[in-house]
Structures are given as structure tokens and as C-alpha cells.
C-alpha atoms as a PDB file:
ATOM      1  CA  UNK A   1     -21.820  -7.141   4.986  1.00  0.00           C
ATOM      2  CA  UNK A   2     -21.571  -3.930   7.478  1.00  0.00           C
ATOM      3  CA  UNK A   3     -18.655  -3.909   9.526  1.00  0.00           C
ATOM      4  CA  UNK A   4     -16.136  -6.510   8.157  1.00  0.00           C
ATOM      5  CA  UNK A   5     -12.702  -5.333   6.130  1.00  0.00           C
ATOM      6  CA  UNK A   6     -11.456  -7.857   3.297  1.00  0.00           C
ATOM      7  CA  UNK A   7      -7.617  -7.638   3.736  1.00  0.00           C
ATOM      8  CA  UNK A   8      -6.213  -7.932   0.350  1.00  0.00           C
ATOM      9  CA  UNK A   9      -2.883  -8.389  -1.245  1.00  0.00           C
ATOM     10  CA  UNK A  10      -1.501  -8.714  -4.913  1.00  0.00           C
ATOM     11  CA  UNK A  11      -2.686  -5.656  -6.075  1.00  0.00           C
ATOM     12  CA  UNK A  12      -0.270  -2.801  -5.492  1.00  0.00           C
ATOM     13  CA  UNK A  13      -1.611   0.092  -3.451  1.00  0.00           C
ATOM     14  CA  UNK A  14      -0.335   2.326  -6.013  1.00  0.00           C
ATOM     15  CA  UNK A  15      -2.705   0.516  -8.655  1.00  0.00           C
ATOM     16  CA  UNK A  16      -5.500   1.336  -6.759  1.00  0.00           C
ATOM     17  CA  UNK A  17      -5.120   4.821  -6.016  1.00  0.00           C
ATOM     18  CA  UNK A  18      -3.012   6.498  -8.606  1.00  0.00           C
ATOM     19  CA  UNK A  19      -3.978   6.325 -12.367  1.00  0.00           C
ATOM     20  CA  UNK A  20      -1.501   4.330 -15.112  1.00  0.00           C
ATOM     21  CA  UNK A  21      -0.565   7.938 -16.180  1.00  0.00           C
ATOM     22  CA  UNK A  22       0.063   9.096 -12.536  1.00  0.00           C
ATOM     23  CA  UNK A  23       2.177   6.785 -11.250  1.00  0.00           C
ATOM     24  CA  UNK A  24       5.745   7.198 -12.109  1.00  0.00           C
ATOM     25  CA  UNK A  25       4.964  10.952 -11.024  1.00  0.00           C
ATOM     26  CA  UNK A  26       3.755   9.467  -7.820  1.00  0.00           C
ATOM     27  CA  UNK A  27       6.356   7.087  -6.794  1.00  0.00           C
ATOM     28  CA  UNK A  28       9.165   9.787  -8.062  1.00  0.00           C
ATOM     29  CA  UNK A  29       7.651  12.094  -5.352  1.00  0.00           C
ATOM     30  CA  UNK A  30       7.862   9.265  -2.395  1.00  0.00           C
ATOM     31  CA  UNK A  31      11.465   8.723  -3.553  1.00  0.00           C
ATOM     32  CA  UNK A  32      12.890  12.267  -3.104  1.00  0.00           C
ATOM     33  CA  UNK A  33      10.645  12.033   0.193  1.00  0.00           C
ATOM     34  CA  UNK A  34      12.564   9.019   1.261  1.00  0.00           C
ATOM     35  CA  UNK A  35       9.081   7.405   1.713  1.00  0.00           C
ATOM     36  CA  UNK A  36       7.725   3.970   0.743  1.00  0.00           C
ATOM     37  CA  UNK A  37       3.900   2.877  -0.143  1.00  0.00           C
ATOM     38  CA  UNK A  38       1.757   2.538   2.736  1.00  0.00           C
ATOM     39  CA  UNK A  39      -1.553   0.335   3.544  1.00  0.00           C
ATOM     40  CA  UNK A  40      -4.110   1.386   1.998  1.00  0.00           C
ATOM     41  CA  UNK A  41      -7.465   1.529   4.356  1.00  0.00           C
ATOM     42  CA  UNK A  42     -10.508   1.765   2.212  1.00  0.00           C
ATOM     43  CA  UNK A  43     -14.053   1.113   2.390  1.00  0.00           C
ATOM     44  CA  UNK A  44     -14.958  -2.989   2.516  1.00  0.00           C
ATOM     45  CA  UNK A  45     -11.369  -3.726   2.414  1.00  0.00           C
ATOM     46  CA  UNK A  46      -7.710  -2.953   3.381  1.00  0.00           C
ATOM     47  CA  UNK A  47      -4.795  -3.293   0.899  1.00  0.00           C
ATOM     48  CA  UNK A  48      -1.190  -4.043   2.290  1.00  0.00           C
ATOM     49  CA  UNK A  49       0.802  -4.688  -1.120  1.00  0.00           C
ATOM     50  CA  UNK A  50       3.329  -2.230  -0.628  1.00  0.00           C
ATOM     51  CA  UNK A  51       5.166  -3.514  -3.505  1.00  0.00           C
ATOM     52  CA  UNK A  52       7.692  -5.322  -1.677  1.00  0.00           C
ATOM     53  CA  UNK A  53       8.541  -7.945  -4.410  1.00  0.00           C
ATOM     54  CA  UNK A  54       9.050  -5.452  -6.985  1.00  0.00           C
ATOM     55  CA  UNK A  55      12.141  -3.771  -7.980  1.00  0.00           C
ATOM     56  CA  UNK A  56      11.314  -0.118  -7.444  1.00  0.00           C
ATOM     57  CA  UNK A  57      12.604   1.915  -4.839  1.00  0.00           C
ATOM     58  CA  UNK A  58       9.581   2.766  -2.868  1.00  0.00           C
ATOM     59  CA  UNK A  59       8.519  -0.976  -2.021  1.00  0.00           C
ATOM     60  CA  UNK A  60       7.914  -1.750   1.322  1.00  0.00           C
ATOM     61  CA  UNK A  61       7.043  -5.210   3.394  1.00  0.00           C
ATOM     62  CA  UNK A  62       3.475  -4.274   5.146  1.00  0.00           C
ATOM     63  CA  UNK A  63       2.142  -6.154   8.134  1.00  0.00           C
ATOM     64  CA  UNK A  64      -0.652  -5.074   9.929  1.00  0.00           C
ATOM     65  CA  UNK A  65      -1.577  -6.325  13.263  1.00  0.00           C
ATOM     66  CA  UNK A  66      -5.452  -6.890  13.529  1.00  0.00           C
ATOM     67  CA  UNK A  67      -5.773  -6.982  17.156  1.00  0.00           C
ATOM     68  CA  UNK A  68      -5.306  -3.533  17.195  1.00  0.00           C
ATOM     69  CA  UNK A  69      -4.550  -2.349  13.329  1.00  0.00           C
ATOM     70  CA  UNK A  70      -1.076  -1.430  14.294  1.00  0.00           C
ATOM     71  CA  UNK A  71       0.975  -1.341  10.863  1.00  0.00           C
ATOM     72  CA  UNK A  72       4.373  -2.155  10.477  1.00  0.00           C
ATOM     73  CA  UNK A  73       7.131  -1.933   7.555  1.00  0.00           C
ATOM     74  CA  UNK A  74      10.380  -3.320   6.611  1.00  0.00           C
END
């Protein structure tokens, strides 16, 4: 269906874009950063599992406003 986004959750962003391998690597580089896991805007579908009920210091709580796709994170 052109044109519509499937907002999805329970799948970490970092599972989707970062090999098994990769990962660790990945969120080791975010932490010296002093950055968190951000929505992930894809085509068909946007994830916002940022992690947030996982122990791991790059988690974030992602809201995204869909009048206007403003994201927010706690």
C-alpha cells in the first residue's frame, strides 16, 4: 500500500540495522558518544524500540508525534 508507515515496536532498532556480530561494537560507540538509539525511519514502516526496557546503557524511551513526526526521548 503506497504511502502508509507501519509503526512498529518490540524489535530493537539495533536488531534491525546492525548485524549480531556488530552490535556490541555499535552500542560501545553510542556510549562513549553519550548517545542513545534513535527511531528508526525505514521504508513501509517506522521502528521506535529504542531499547528502553533493557538494561544497557544506550536505551532510550521513543515517542513520536504523528501529527507532525516530531520525535521525542526520555
Amino acid at each position: 500500500m503506497s504511502g502508509y508507515k507501519v509503526i512498529i515496536g518490540h524489535t530493537k532498532v539495533i536488531s534491525l540495522i546492525k548485524s549480531e556480530e556488530d552490535r556490541v561494537k555499535f552500542a560501545q560507540e553510542l556510549e562513549q558518544k553519550s548517545d542513545h538509539l534513535h527511531i528508526l525511519h525505514a521504508q513501509g514502516f517506522i521502528d521506535i524500540d529504542c531499547g528502553s526496557g533493557y538494561e544497557m546503557s544506550i536505551k532510550a524511551l521513543a515517542c513520536i508525534r504523528l501529527e507532525d513526526m516530531v520525535e521525542f526521548y526520555v
